[in-house]
C-alpha atoms as a PDB file:
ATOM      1  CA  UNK A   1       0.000   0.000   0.000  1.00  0.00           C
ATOM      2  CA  UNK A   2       2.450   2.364   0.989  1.00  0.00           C
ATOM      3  CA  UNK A   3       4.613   1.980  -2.371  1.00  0.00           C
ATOM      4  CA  UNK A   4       1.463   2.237  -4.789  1.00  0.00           C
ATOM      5  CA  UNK A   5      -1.020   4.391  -2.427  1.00  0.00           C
ATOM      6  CA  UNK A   6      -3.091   5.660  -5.114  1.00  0.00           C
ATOM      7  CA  UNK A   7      -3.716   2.619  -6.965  1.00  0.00           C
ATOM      8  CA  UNK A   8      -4.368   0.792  -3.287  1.00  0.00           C
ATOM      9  CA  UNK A   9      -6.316   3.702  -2.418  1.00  0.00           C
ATOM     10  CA  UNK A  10      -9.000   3.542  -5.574  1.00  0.00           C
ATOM     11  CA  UNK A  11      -9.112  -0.538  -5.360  1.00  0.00           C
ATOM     12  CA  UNK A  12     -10.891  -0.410  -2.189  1.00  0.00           C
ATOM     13  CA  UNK A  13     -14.586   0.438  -2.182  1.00  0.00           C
ATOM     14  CA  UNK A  14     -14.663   2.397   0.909  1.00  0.00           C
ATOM     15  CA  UNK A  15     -12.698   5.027  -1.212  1.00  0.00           C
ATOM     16  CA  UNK A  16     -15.707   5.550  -3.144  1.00  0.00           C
ATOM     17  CA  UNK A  17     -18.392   5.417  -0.167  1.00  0.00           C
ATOM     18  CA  UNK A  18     -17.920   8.818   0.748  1.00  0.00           C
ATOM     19  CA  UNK A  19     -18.818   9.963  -2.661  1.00  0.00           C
ATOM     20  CA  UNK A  20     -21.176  12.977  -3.309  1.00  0.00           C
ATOM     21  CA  UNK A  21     -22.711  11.071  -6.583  1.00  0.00           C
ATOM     22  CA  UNK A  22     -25.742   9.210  -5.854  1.00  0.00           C
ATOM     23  CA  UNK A  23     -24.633   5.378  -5.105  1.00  0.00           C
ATOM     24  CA  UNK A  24     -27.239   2.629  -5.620  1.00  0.00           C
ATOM     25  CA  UNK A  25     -28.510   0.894  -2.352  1.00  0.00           C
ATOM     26  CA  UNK A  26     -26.080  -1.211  -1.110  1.00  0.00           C
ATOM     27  CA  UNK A  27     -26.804  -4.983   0.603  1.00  0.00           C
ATOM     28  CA  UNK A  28     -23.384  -6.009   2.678  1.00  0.00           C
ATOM     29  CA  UNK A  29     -23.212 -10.124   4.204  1.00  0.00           C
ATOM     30  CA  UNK A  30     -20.437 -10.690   5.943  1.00  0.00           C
ATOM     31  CA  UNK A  31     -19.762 -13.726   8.007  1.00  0.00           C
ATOM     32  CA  UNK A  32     -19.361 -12.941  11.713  1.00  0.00           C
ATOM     33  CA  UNK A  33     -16.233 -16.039  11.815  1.00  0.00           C
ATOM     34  CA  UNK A  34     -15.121 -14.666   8.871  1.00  0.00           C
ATOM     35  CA  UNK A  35     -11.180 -15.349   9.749  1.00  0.00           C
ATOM     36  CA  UNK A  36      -9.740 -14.110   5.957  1.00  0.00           C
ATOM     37  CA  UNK A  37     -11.642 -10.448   6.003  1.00  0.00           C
ATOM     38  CA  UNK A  38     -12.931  -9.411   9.881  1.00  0.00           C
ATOM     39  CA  UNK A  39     -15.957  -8.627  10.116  1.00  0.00           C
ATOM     40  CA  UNK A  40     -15.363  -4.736  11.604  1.00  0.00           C
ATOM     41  CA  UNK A  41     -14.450  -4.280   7.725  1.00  0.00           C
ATOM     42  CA  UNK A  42     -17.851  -4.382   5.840  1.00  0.00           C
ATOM     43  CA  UNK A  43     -18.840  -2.326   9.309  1.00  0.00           C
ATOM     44  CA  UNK A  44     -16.811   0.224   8.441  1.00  0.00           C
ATOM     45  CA  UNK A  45     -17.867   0.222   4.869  1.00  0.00           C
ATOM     46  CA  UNK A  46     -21.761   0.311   5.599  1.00  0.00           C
ATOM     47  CA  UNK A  47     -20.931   3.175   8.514  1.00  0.00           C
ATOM     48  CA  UNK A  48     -18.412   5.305   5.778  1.00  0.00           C
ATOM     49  CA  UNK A  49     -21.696   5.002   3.119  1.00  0.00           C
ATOM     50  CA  UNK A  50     -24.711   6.025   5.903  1.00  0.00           C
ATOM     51  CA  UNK A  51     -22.347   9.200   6.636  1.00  0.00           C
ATOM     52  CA  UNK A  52     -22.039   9.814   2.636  1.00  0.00           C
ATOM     53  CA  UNK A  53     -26.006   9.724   2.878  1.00  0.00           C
ATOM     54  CA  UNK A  54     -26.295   6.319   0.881  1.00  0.00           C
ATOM     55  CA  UNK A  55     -28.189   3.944   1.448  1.00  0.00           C
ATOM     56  CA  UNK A  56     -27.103   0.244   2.960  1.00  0.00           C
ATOM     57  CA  UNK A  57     -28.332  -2.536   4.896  1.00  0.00           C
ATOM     58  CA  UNK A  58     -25.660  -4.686   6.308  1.00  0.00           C
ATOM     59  CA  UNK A  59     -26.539  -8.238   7.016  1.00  0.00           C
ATOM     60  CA  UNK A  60     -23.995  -9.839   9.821  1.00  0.00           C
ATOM     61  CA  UNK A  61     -23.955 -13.912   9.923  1.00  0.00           C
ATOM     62  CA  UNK A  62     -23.284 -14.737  13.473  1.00  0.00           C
ATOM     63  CA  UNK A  63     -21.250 -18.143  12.846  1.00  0.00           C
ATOM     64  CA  UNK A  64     -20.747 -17.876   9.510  1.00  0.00           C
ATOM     65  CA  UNK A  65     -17.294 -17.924   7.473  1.00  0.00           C
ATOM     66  CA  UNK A  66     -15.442 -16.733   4.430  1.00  0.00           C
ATOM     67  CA  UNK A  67     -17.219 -18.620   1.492  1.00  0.00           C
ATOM     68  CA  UNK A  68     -20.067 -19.547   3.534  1.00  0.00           C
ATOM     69  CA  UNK A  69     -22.142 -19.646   0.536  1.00  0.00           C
ATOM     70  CA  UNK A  70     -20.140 -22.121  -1.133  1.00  0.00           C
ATOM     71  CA  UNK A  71     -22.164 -24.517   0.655  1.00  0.00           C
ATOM     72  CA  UNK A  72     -25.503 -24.668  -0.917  1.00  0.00           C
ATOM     73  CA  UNK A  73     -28.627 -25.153   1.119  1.00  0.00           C
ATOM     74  CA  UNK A  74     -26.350 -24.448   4.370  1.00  0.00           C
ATOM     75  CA  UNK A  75     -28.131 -22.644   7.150  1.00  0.00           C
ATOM     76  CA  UNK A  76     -25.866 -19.132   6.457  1.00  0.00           C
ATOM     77  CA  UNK A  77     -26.690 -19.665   2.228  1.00  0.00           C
ATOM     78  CA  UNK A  78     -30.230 -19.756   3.433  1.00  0.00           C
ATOM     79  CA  UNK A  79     -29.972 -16.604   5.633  1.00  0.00           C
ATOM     80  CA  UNK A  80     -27.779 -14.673   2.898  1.00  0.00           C
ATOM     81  CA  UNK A  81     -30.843 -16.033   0.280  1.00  0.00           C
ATOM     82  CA  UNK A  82     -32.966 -14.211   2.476  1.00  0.00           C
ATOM     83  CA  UNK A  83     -31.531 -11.317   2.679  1.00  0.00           C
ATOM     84  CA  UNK A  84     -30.839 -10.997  -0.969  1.00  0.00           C
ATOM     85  CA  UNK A  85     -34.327 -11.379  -1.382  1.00  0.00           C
ATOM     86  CA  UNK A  86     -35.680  -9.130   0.999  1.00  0.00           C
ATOM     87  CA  UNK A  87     -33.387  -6.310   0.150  1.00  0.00           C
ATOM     88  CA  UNK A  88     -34.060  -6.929  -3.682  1.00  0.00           C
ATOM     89  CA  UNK A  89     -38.004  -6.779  -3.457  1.00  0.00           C
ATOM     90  CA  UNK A  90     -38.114  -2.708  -2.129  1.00  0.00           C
ATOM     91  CA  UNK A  91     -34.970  -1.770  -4.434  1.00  0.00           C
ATOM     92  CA  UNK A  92     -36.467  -3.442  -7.669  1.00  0.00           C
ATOM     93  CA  UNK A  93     -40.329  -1.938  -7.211  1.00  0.00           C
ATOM     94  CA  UNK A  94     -39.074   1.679  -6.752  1.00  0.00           C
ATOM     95  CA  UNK A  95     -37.615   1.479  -9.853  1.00  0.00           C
END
């Protein structure tokens, strides 16, 4: 990061949270045992795009790990299912 900081900088999407141009509504899952990406990190993104004034809803799976949807029918693919679907239904109609 610290050799290519602006390349680093505009790879990350919290760079672009912030932004002033209107953002589409954003749905965040992240596994609460997540050992390969901690969880505080999609907090961080979903609290950086509230304060930019978008809109997020950011779905924490208590026991669930990196890839947890990898395992289909699981009990955290079936949570994440429906959440996709519940965030989808409100964002599709208003449009």
């Amino acid at each position: 990061p610290s050799q290519l900081a602006g390349p680093y900088q505009h790879a990350s999407p919290i760079y672009y949270a912030a932004s002033p141009a209107p953002l589409p509504p954003t749905l965040l899952i992240h596994g609460g045992a997540d050992t390969m990406v901690p969880a505080h990190e999609s907090a961080r993104l979903a609290a950086r795009l509230l304060s930019g004034g978008h809109a997020v809803t950011l779905q924490a799976l208590a026991f669930a790990e990196h890839g947890f949807d990898h395992r289909a029918g699981g009990v955290a693919e079936q949570l994440a299912r429906a959440s996709i679907l519940s965030f989808l239904g409100p964002v599709l109609s208003a449009r």
